[in-house]
C-alpha atoms as a PDB file:
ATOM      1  CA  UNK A   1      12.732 -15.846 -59.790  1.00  0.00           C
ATOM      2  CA  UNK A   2      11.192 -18.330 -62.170  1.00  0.00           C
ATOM      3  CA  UNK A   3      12.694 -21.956 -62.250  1.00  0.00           C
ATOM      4  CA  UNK A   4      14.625 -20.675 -59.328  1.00  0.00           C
ATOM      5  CA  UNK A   5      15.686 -23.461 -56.830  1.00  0.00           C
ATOM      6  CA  UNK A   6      15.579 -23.266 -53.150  1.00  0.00           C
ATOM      7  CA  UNK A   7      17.210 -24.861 -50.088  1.00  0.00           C
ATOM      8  CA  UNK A   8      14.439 -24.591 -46.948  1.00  0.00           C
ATOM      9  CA  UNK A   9      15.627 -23.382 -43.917  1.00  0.00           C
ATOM     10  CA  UNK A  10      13.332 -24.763 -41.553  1.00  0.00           C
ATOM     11  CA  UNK A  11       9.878 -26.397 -41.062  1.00  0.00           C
ATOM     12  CA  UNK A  12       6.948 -25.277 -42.292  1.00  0.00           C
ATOM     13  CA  UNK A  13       3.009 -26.888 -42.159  1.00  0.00           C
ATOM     14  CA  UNK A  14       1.037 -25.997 -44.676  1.00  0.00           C
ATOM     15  CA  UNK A  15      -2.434 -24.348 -43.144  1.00  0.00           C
ATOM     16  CA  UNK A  16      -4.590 -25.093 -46.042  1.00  0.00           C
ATOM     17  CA  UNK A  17      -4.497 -27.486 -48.985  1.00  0.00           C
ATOM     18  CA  UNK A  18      -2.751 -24.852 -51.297  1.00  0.00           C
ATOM     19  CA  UNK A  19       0.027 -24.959 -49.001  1.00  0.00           C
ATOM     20  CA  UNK A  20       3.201 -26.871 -49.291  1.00  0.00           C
ATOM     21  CA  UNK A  21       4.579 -28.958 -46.289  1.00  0.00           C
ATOM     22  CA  UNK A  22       8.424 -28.268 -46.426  1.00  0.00           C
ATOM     23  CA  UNK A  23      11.217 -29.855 -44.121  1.00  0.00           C
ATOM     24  CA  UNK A  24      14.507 -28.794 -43.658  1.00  0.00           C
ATOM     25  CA  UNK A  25      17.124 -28.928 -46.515  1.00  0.00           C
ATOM     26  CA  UNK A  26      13.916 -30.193 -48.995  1.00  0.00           C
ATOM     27  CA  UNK A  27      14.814 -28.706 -52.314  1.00  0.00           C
ATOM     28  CA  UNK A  28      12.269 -26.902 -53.545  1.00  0.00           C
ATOM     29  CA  UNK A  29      11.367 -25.783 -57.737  1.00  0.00           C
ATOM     30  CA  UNK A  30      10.024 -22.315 -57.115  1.00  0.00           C
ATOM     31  CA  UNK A  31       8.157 -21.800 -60.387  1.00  0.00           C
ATOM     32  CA  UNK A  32       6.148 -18.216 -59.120  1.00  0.00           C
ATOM     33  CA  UNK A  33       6.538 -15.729 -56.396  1.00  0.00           C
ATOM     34  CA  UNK A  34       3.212 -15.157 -55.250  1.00  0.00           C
ATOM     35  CA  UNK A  35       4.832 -11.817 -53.401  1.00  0.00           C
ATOM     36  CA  UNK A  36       7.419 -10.437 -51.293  1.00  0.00           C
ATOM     37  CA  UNK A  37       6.344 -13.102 -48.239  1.00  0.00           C
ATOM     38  CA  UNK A  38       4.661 -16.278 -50.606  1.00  0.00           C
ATOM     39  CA  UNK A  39       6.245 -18.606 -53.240  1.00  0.00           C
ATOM     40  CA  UNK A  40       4.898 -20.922 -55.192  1.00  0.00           C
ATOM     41  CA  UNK A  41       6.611 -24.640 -56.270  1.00  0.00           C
ATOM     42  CA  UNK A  42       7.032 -28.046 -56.550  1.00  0.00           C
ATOM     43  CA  UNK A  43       8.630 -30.759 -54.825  1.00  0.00           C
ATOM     44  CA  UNK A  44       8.585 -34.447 -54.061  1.00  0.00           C
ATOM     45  CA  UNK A  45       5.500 -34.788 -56.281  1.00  0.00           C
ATOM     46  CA  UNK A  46       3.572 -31.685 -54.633  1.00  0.00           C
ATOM     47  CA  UNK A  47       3.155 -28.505 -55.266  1.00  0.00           C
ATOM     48  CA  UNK A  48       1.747 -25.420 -53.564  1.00  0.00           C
ATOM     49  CA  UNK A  49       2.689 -21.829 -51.688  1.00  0.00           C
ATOM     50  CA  UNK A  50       5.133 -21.628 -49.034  1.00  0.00           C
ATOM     51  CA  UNK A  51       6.740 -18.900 -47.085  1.00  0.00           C
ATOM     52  CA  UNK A  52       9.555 -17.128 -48.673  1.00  0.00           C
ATOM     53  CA  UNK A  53      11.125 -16.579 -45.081  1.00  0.00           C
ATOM     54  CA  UNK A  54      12.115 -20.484 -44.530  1.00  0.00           C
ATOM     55  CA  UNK A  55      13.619 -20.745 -48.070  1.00  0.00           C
ATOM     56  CA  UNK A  56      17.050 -19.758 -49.432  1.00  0.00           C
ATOM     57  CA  UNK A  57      17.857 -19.329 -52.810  1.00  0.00           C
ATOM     58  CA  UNK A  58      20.547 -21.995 -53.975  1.00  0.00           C
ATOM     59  CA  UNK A  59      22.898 -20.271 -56.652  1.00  0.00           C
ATOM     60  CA  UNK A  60      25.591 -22.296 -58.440  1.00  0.00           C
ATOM     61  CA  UNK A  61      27.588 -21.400 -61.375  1.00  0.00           C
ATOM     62  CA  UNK A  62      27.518 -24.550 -63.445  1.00  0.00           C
ATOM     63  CA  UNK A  63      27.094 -24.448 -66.857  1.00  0.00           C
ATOM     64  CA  UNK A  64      24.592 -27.464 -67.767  1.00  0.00           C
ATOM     65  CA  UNK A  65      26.142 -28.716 -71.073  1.00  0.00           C
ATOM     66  CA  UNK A  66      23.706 -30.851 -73.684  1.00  0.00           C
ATOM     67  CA  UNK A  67      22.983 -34.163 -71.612  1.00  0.00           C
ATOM     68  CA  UNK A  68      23.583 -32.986 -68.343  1.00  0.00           C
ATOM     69  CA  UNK A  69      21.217 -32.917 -65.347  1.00  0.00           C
ATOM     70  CA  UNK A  70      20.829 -31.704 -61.725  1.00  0.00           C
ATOM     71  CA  UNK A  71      19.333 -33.667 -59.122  1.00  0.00           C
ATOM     72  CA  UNK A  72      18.340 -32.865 -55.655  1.00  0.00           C
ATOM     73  CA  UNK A  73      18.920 -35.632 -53.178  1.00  0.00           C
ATOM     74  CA  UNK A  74      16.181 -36.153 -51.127  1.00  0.00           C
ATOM     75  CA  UNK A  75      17.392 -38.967 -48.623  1.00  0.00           C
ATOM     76  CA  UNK A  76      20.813 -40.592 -47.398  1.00  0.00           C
ATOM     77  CA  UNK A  77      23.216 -42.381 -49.728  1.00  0.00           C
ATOM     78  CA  UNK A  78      25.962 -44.097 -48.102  1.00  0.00           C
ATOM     79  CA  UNK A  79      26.654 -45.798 -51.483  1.00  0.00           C
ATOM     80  CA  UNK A  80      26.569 -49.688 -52.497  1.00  0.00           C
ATOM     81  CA  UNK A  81      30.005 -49.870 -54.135  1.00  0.00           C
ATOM     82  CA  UNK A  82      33.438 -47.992 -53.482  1.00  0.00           C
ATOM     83  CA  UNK A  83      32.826 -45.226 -56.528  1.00  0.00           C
ATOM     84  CA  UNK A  84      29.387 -44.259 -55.525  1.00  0.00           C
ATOM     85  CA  UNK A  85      28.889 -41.055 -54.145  1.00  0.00           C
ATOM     86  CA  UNK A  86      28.008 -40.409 -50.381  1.00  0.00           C
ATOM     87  CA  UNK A  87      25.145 -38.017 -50.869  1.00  0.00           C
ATOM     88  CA  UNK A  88      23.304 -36.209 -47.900  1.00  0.00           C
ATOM     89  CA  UNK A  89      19.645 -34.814 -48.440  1.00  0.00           C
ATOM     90  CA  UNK A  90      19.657 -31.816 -49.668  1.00  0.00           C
ATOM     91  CA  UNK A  91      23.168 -31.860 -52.072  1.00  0.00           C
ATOM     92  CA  UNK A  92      22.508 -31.501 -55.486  1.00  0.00           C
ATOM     93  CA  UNK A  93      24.285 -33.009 -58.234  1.00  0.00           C
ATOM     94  CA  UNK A  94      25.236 -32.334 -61.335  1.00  0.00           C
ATOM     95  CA  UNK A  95      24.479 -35.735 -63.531  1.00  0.00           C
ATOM     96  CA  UNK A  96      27.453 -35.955 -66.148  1.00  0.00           C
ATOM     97  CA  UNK A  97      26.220 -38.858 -67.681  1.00  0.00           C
ATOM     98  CA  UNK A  98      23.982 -41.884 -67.392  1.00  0.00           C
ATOM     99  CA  UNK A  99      25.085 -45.325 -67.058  1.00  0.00           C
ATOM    100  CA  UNK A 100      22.061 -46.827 -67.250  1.00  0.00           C
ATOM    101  CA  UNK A 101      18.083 -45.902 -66.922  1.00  0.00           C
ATOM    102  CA  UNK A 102      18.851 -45.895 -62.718  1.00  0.00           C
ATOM    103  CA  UNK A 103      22.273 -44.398 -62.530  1.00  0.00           C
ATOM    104  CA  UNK A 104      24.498 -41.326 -63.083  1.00  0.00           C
ATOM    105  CA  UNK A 105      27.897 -40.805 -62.676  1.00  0.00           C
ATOM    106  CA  UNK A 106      27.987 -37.163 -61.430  1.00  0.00           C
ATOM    107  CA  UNK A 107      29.614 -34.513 -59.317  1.00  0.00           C
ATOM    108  CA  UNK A 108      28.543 -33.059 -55.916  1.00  0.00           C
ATOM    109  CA  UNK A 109      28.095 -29.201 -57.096  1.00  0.00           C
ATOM    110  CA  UNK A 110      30.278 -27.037 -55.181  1.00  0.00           C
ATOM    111  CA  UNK A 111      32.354 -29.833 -54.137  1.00  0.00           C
ATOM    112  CA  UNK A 112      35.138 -32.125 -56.109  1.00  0.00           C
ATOM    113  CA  UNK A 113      32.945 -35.237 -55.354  1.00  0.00           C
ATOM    114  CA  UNK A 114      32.694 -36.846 -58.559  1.00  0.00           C
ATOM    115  CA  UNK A 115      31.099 -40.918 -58.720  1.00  0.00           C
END
């Protein structure tokens, strides 16, 4: 399960510091599984363990060519001009290319959403 990515599922306080505070639909680098109950990963700048049991494994079949990126959205986009994207937290995108250093055009993976 390394470099695995996961959707959580639910709400979960971390009960020491080694823990990670997760919300629903935060996206969520698993980079070791601790065991069958534990994982451990990274995301929005922290990292720690966290239940396996409020996670779900996010599978998509897209082939990252040279250049391309995924990004997890982590709040609200209602888009600033008529070909942006309206992203929800917790979508992930595929980035198809960069327009600048702040923006991507891209594609909402497992949708045809493309901005």
């Amino acid at each position: 399960m390394s470099k695995t990515i996961v959707k959580i599922t639910h709400d979960y306080a971390g009960q020491s510091s080694e823990e990670l505070n997760v919300y629903r639909d935060d996206i969520v680098q698993v980079s070791k599984v601790i065991d069958r109950q534990w994982l451990y990963g990274h995301c929005n700048g922290y990292e720690g363990n966290f239940p396996s049991s409020c996670a779900t494994e996010i599978e998509f079949q897209e082939q990252l060519s040279e250049g391309h990126e995924v990004f997890a959205v982590i709040s609200d986009f209602h888009g600033e001009e008529s070909n942006d994207l309206v992203l929800k937290r917790g979508d992930l995108v595929l980035g198809l290319q960069p327009l600048d250093a702040n923006w991507w055009n891209g594609r909402v993976i497992g949708s045809q959403r493309v901005g």
